[in-house]
Protein backbone atom coordinates (compact mmCIF):
# COMPACT_ATOMS: atom_id res chain seq x y z
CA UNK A 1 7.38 166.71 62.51
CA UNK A 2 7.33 163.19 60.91
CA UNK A 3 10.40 160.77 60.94
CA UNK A 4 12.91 161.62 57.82
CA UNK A 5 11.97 159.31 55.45
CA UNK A 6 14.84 159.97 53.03
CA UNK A 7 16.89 157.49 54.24
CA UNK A 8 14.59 154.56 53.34
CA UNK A 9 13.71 155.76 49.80
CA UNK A 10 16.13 154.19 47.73
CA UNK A 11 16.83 154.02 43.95
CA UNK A 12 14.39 151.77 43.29
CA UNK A 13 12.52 150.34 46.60
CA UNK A 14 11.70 151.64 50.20
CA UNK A 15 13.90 150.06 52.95
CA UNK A 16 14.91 150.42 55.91
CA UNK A 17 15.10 148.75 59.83
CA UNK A 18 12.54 148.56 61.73
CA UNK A 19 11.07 150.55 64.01
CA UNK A 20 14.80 152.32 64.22
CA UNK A 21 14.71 154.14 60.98
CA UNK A 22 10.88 153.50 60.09
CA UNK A 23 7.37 152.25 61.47
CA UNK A 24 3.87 151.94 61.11
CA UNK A 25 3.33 155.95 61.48
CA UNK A 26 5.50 156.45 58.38
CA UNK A 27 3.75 153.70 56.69
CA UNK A 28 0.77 155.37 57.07
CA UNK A 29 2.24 158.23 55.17
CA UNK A 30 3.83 156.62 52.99
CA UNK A 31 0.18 154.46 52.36
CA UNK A 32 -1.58 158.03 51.47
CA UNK A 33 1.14 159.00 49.42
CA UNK A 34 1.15 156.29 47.40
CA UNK A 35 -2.21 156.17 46.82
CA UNK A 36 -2.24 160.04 46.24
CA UNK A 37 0.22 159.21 43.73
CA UNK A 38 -0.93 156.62 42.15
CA UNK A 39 -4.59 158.07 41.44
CA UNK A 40 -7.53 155.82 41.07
CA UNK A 41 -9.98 154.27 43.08
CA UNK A 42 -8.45 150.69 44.40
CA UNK A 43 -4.35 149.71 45.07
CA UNK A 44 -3.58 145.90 45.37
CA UNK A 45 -1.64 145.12 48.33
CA UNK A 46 0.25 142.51 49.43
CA UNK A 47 3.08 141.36 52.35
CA UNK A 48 5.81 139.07 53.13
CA UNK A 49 6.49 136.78 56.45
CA UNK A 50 8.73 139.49 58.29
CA UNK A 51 7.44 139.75 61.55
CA UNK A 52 6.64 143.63 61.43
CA UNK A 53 4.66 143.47 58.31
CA UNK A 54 1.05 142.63 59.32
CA UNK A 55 1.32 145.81 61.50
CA UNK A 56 3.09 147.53 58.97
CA UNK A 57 0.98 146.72 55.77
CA UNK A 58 -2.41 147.54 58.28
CA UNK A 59 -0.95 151.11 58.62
CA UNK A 60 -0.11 151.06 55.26
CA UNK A 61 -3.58 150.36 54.35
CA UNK A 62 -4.94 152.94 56.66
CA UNK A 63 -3.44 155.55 54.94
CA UNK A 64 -4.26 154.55 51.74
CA UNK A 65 -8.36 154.34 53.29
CA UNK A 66 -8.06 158.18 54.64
CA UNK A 67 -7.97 159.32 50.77
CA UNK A 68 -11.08 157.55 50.26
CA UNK A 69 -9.16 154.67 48.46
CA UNK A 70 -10.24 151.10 48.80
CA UNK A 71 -7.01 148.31 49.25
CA UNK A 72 -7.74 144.94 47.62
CA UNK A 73 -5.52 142.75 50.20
CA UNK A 74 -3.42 139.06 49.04
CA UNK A 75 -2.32 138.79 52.55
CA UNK A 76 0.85 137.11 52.26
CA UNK A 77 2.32 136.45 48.93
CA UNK A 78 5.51 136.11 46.85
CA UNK A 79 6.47 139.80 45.43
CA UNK A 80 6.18 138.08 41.77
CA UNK A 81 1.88 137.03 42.86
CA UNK A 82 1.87 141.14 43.87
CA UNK A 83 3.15 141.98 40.10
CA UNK A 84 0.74 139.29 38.21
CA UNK A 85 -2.92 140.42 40.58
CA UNK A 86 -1.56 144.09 39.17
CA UNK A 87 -1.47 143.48 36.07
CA UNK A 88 -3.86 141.19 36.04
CA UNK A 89 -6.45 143.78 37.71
CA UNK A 90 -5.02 146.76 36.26
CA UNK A 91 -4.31 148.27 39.67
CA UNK A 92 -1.33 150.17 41.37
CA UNK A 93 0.36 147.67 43.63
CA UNK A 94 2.02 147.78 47.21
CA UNK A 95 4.25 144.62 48.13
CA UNK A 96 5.80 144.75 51.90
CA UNK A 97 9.32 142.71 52.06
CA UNK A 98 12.81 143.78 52.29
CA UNK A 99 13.72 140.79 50.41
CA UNK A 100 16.84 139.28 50.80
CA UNK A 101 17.85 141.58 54.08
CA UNK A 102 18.09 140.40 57.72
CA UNK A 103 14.59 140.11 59.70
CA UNK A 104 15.01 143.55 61.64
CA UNK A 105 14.45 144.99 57.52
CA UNK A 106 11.30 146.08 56.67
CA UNK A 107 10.60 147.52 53.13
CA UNK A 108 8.12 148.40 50.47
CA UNK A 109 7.96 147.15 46.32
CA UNK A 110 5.42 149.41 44.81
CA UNK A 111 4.37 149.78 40.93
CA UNK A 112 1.62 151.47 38.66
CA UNK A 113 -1.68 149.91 37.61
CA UNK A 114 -0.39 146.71 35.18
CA UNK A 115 2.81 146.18 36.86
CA UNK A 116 4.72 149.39 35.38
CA UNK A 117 7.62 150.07 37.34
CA UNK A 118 8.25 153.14 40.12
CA UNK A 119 11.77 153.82 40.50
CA UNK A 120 13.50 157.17 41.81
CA UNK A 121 13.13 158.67 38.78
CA UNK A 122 9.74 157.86 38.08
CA UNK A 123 7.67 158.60 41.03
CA UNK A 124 9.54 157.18 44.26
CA UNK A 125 10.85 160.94 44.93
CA UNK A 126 7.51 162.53 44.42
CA UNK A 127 6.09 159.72 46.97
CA UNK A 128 8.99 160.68 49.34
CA UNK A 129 7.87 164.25 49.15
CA UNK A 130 4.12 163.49 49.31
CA UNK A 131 4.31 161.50 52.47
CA UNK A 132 6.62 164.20 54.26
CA UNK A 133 3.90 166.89 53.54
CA UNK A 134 1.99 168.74 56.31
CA UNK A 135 -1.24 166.98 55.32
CA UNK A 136 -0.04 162.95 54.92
CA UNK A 137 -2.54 160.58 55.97
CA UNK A 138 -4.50 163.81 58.37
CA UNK A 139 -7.80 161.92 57.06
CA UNK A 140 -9.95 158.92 58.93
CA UNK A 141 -9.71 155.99 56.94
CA UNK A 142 -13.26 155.95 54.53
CA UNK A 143 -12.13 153.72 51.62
CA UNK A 144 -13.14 150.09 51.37
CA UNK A 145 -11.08 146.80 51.80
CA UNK A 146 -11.32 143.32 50.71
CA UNK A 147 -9.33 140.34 51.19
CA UNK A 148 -8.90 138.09 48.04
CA UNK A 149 -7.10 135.06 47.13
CA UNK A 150 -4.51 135.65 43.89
CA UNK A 151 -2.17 132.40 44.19
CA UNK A 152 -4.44 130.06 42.27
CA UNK A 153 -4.55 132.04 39.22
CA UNK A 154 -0.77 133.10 39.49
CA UNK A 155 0.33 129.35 39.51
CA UNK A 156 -1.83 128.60 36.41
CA UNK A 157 -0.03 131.96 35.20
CA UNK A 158 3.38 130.80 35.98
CA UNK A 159 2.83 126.87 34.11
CA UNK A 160 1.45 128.78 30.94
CA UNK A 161 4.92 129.71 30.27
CA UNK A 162 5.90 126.12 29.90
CA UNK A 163 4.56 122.89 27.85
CA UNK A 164 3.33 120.65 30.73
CA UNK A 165 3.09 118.32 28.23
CA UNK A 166 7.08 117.96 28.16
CA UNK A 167 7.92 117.45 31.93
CA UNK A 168 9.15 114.00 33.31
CA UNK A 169 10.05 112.90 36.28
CA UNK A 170 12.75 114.59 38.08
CA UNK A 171 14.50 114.97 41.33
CA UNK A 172 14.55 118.80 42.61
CA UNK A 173 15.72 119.95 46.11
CA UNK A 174 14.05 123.22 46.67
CA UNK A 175 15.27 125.72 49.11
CA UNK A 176 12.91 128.50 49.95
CA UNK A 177 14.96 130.03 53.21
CA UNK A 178 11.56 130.46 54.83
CA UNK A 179 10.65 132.93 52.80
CA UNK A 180 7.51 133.23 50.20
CA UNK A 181 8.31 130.86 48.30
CA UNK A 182 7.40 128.40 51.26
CA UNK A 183 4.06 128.97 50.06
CA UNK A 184 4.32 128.98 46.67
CA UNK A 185 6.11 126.36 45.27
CA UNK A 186 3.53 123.63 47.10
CA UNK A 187 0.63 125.34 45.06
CA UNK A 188 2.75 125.87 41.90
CA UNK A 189 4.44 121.89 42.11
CA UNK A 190 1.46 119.75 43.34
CA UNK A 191 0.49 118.82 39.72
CA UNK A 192 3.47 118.24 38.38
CA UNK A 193 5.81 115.59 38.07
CA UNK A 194 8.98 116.30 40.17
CA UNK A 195 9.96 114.75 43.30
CA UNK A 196 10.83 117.74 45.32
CA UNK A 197 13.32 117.61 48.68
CA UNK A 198 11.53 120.96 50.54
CA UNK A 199 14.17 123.01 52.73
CA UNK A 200 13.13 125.71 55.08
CA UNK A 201 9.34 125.66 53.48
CA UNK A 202 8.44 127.14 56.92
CA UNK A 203 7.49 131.02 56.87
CA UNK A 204 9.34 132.43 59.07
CA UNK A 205 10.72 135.82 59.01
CA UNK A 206 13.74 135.60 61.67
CA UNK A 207 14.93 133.42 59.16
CA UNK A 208 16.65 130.93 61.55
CA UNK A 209 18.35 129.03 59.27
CA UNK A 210 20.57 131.25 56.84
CA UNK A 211 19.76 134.42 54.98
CA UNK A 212 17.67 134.08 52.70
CA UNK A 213 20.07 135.08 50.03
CA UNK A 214 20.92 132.92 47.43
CA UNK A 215 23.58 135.05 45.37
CA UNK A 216 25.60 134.43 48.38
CA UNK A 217 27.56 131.17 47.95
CA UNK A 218 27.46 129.84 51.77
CA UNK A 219 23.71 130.47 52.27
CA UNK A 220 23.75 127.44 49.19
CA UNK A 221 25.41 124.86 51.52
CA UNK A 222 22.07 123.46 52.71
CA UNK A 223 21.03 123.02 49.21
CA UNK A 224 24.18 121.49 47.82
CA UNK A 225 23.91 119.05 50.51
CA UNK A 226 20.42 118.07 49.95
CA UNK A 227 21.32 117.61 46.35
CA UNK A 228 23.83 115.50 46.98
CA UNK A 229 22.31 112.79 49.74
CA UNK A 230 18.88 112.88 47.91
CA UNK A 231 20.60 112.11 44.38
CA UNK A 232 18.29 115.56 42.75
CA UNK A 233 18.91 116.60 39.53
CA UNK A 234 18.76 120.09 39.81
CA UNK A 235 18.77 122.52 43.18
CA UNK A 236 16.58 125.76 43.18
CA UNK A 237 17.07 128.41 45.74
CA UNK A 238 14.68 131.27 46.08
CA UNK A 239 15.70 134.59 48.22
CA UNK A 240 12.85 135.91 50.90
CA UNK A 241 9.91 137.53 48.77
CA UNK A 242 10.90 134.49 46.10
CA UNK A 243 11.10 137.24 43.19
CA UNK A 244 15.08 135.91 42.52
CA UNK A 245 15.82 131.96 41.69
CA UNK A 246 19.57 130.59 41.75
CA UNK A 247 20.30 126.89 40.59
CA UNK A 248 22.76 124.04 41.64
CA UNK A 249 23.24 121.52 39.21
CA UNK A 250 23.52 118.07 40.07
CA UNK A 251 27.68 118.21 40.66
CA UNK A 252 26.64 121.19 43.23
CA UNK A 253 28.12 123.65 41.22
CA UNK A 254 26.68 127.14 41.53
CA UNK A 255 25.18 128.04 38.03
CA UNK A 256 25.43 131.99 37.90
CA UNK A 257 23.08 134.42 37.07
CA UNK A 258 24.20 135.09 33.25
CA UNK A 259 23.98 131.38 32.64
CA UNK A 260 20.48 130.90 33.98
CA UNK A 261 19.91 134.46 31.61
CA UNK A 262 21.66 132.51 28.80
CA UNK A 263 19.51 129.44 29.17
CA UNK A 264 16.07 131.09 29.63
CA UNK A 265 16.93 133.37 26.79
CA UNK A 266 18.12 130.22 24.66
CA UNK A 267 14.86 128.29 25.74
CA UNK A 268 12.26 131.41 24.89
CA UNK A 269 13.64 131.98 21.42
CA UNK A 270 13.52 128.98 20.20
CA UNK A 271 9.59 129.61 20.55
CA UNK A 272 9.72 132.35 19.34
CA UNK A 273 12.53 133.41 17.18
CA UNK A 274 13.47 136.92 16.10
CA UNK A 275 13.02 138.58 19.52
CA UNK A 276 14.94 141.06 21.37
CA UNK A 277 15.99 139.85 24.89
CA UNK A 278 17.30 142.05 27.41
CA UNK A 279 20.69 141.47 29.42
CA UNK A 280 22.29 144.08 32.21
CA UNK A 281 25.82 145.46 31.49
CA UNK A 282 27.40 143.49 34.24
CA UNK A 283 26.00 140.28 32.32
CA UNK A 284 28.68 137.86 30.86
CA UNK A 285 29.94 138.18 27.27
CA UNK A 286 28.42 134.91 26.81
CA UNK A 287 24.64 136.32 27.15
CA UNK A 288 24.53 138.48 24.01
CA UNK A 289 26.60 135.86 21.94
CA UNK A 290 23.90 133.20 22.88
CA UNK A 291 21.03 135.43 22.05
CA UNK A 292 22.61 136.29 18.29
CA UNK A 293 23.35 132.38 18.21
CA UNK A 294 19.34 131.48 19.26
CA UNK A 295 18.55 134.18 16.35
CA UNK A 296 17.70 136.95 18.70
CA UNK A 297 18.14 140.57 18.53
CA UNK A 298 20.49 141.61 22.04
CA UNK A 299 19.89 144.77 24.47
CA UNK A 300 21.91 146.14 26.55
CA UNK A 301 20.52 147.68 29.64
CA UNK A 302 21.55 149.46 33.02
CA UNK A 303 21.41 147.54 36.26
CA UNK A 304 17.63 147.68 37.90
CA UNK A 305 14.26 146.39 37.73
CA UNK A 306 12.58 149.92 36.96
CA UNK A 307 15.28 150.63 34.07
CA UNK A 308 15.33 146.85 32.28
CA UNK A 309 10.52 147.46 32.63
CA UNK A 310 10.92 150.16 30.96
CA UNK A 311 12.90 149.20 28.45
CA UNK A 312 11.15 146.16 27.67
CA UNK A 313 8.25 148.21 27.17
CA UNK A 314 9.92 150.66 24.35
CA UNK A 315 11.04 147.69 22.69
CA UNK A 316 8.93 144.65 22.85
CA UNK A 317 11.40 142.39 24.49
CA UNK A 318 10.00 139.09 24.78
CA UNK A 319 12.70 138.55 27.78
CA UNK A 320 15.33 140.38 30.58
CA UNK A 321 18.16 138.88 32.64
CA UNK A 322 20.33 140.58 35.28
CA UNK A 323 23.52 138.36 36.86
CA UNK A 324 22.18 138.89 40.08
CA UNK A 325 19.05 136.39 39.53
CA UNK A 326 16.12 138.47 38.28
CA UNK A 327 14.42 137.24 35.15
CA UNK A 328 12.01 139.52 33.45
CA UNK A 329 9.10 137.97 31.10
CA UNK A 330 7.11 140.17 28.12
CA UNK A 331 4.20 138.21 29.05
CA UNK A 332 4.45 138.64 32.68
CA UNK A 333 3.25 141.85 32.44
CA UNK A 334 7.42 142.69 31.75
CA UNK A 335 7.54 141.87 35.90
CA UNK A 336 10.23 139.41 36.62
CA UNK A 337 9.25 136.14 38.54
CA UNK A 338 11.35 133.73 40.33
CA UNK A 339 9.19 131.23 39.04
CA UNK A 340 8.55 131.60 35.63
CA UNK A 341 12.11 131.34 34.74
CA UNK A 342 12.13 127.69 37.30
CA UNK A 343 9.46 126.42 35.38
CA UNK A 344 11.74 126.88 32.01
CA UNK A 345 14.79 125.45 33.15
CA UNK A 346 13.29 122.46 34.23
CA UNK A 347 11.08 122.46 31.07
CA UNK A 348 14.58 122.46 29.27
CA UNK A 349 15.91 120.09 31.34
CA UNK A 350 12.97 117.24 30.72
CA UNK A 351 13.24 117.89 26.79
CA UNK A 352 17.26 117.89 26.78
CA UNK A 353 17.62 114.60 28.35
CA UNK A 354 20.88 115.79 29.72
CA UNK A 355 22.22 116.59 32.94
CA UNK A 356 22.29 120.18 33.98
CA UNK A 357 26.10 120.51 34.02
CA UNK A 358 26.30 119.51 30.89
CA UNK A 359 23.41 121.75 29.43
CA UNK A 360 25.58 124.69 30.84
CA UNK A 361 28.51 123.74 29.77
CA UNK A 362 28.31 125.58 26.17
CA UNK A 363 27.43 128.69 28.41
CA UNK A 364 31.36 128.53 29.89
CA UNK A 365 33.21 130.53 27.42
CA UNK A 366 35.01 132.84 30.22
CA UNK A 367 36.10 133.63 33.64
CA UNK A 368 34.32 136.07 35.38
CA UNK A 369 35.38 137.81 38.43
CA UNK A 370 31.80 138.08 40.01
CA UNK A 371 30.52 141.26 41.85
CA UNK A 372 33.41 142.72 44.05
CA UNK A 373 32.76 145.36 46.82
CA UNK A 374 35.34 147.41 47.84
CA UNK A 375 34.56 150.41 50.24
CA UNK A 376 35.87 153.81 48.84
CA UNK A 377 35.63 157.71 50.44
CA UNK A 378 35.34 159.53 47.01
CA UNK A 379 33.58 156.83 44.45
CA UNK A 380 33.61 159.70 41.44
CA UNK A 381 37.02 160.18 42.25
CA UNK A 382 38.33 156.89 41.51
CA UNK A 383 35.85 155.93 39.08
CA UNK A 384 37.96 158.77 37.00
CA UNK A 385 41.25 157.08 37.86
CA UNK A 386 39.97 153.87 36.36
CA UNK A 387 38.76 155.40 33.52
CA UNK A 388 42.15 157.28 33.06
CA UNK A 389 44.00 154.57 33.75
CA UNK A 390 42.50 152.47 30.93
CA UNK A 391 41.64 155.14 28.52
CA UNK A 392 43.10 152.91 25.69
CA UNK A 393 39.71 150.73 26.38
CA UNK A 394 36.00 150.94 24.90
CA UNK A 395 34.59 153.28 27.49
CA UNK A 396 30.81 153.96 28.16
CA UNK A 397 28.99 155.30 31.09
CA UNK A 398 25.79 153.70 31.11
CA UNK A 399 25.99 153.11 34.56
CA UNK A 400 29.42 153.73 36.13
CA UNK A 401 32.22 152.85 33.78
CA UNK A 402 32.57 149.64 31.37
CA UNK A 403 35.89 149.46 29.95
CA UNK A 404 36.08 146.64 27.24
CA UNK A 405 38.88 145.85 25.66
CA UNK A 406 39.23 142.42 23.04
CA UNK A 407 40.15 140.19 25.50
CA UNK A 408 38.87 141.48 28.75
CA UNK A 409 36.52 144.12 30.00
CA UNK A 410 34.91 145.43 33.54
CA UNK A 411 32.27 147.36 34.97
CA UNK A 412 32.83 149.93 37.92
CA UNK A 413 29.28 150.95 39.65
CA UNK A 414 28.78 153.23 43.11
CA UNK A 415 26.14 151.25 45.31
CA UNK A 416 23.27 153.84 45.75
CA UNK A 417 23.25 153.08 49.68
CA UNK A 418 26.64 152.76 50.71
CA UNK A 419 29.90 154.38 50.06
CA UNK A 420 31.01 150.87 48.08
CA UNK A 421 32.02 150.40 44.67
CA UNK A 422 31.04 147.52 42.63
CA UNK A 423 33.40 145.83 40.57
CA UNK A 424 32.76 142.86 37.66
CA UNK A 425 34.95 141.97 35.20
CA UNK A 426 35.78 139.07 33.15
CA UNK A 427 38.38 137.88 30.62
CA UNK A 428 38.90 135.28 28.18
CA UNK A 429 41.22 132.84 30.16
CA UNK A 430 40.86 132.37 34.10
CA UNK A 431 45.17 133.85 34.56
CA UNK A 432 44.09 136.96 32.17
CA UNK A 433 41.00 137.43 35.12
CA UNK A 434 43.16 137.23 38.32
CA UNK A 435 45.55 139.79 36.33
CA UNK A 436 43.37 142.66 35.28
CA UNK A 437 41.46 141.79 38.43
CA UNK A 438 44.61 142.48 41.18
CA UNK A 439 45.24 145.76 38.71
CA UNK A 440 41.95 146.85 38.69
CA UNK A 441 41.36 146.08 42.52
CA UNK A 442 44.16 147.87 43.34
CA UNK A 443 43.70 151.21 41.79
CA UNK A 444 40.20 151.23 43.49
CA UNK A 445 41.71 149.98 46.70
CA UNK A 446 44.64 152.43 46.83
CA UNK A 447 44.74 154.98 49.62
């Protein structure tokens, strides 16, 4: 009987440690699965720097040979490089990382021939059930494999976005936490004209220097330093398979997520005005105001890659934004890249002629709370109490509860993985926040 995958098959990913709760015998399975789900002749597959995937992604590949299928392998590569080679070559893709997670993490990113997202809902279940069948990966591997090289053509990808034309000279520390963006930001920055400070460029997938987790404020200390004693104009941070970007301006201040959303949004319709752009519900007020502002049509999504793709596709949307760092691009086969939405801010940075701080500083209309975890027993349960609680309030349940009210709101979510909830919420003045947010807090909190 095979290892019980279903605790690695998550809402929108595989993940899980390894070899405790998976290994390279369920990544076989998981390999013929996929590419018995997936259908065609050829997958495109491509790794991280964690230590257990070469042996993993091999096994992988094995799997996906037994059907008869041949694996086009990038060997290691940024999950963002996975999306472009396949959309670029039309082919279901396989990306091994666990992202942001510890080193003993092991995972698996997978999507449909042109980047099309697989979430639980669309196909990750039926994978789950395909690779704990009888007959999983039974086969000797027959299907063919080559090796090819993608990064080239995804850097010239990534600067089409941008008007190389406009850059100047600027200062940038860069830290890439040892993760995949190590090896992408030299290929992607060697032409152009930034003097860039290089932290933890080394792949290495112990990660022995912090996390490599940027939406975590004190795995940004390195950075803020380096901005500071090297006199940079902007910090970037990537997390571990570099699909995520966070900033630092040039004070050291932690620009969040909706502001960066804000900005690229801001920055993509004034090339093209009219469009819809995207935002997630736990996005800051300030998001949709900007977009109407820019001349933009505003959608409101649910938190999650596989959700905001698919929406993009029903409407057009030239762009997406989520708070926690993922930017989504129409013309990036609706994949989000780390790098893409780099390449804009400093694009907007070179034509503002002002300092970061100070091009943000129109985005600060109101105090947010950030994402709050609390652990809780019976998540429906007080989920209702909330929503009881504040029944005078806008209610919705696109995902959890969003209570909005004129002068405040928040959004309630159960974490798919653990027995957390996660609270945002925001008001208009920063005494109004710490108010609703000790009342809100402790109604969830309450034995």
């Amino acid at each position: 009987m095979p290892t019980d995958l279903t605790k690695i098959f998550k809402a929108y990913d595989i993940r899980g440690v390894y070899p405790n709760e998976w290994d390279e015998s369920s990544a076989r399975r998981i390999g013929w699965a996929f590419a018995r789900f997936a259908g065609g002749e050829k997958i495109v597959m491509g790794r991280d720097m964690r230590t257990s995937s070469p042996s993993l992604s091999e096994a992988f590949s094995e799997g996906v040979r037994s059907l008869g299928v041949s694996v086009i392998d990038l060997g290691e590569v940024s999950t963002d490089a996975l999306y472009f080679a396949s959309g670029k070559l039309g082919l279901p893709g396989a990306m091994f990382t666990a992202s942001h997670n510890p080193g003993r993490y092991n995972g698996l990113k997978v999507c449909k021939a042109g980047a099309a997202p697989i979430g639980g809902d669309s196909g990750l279940s039926d994978i789950l059930d395909l690779a704990q069948s009888e007959e999983a990966a039974s086969g000797k591997p027959t299907g063919g494999r080559e090796a090819i090289d993608i990064l080239g053509a995804y850097s010239e990808h990534c600067k089409s976005f941008v008007d190389l034309g406009a850059f100047k000279p600027l200062k940038v520390a860069i830290d890439a936490g040892n993760g995949m963006a190590g090896k992408t930001v030299p290929l992607v920055f060697k032409s152009l004209p930034f003097e860039v400070t290089p932290l933890f460029f080394e792949l290495d997938g112990t990660f022995p220097n912090h996390p490599a987790n940027p939406i975590e404020p004190e795995n940004l200390v390195d950075l803020q330093r380096a901005v500071v004693e090297n006199g940079c104009d902007v910090g970037i941070a990537f997390d571990g398979d570099a699909d995520r970007m966070f900033l630092v301006d040039e004070k050291t201040r932690l620009v969040q997520g909706s502001t960066t959303t804000a900005l690229v949004a801001e920055r993509l319709l004034k090339k093209n005005p009219g469009e819809s752009v995207l935002y997630n519900l736990i996005c800051s007020w300030t998001v949709p105001e900007v977009i109407k502002e820019n001349g933009g049509v505003p959608i409101r999504t649910r938190v999650g890659h596989s959700f905001i793709k698919e929406i993009m596709a029903e409407t057009g949307a030239i762009f997406g934004g989520e708070h926690s760092g993922h930017y989504y691009f129409r013309d990036n086969y609706r994949a989000d890249s780390g790098m893409v939405a780099a390449l804009l801010v400093l694009e907007a940075l070179c034509e503002s002629g002002q300092p970061l701080s100070e091009m943000t500083e129109a985005f600060h209309r109101y105090a947010a709370s950030g994402e709050i975890n609390s652990e809780v027993t019976n998540q429906n349960a007080t989920i209702e109490k909330l929503a009881a609680t504040f029944s005078d309030g806008k209610q919705d349940r696109v995902d959890g509860l969003t209570v909005q009210f004129e002068d405040w709101w928040f959004n309630c979510r159960a974490s798919n993985t653990e027995p957390l909830l996660r609270l945002n919420l925001e008001a208009r003045t920063q005494s109004l926040m710490e108010e609703k947010l000790a009342t809100t807090l402790g109604i969830i909190r309450a034995n």
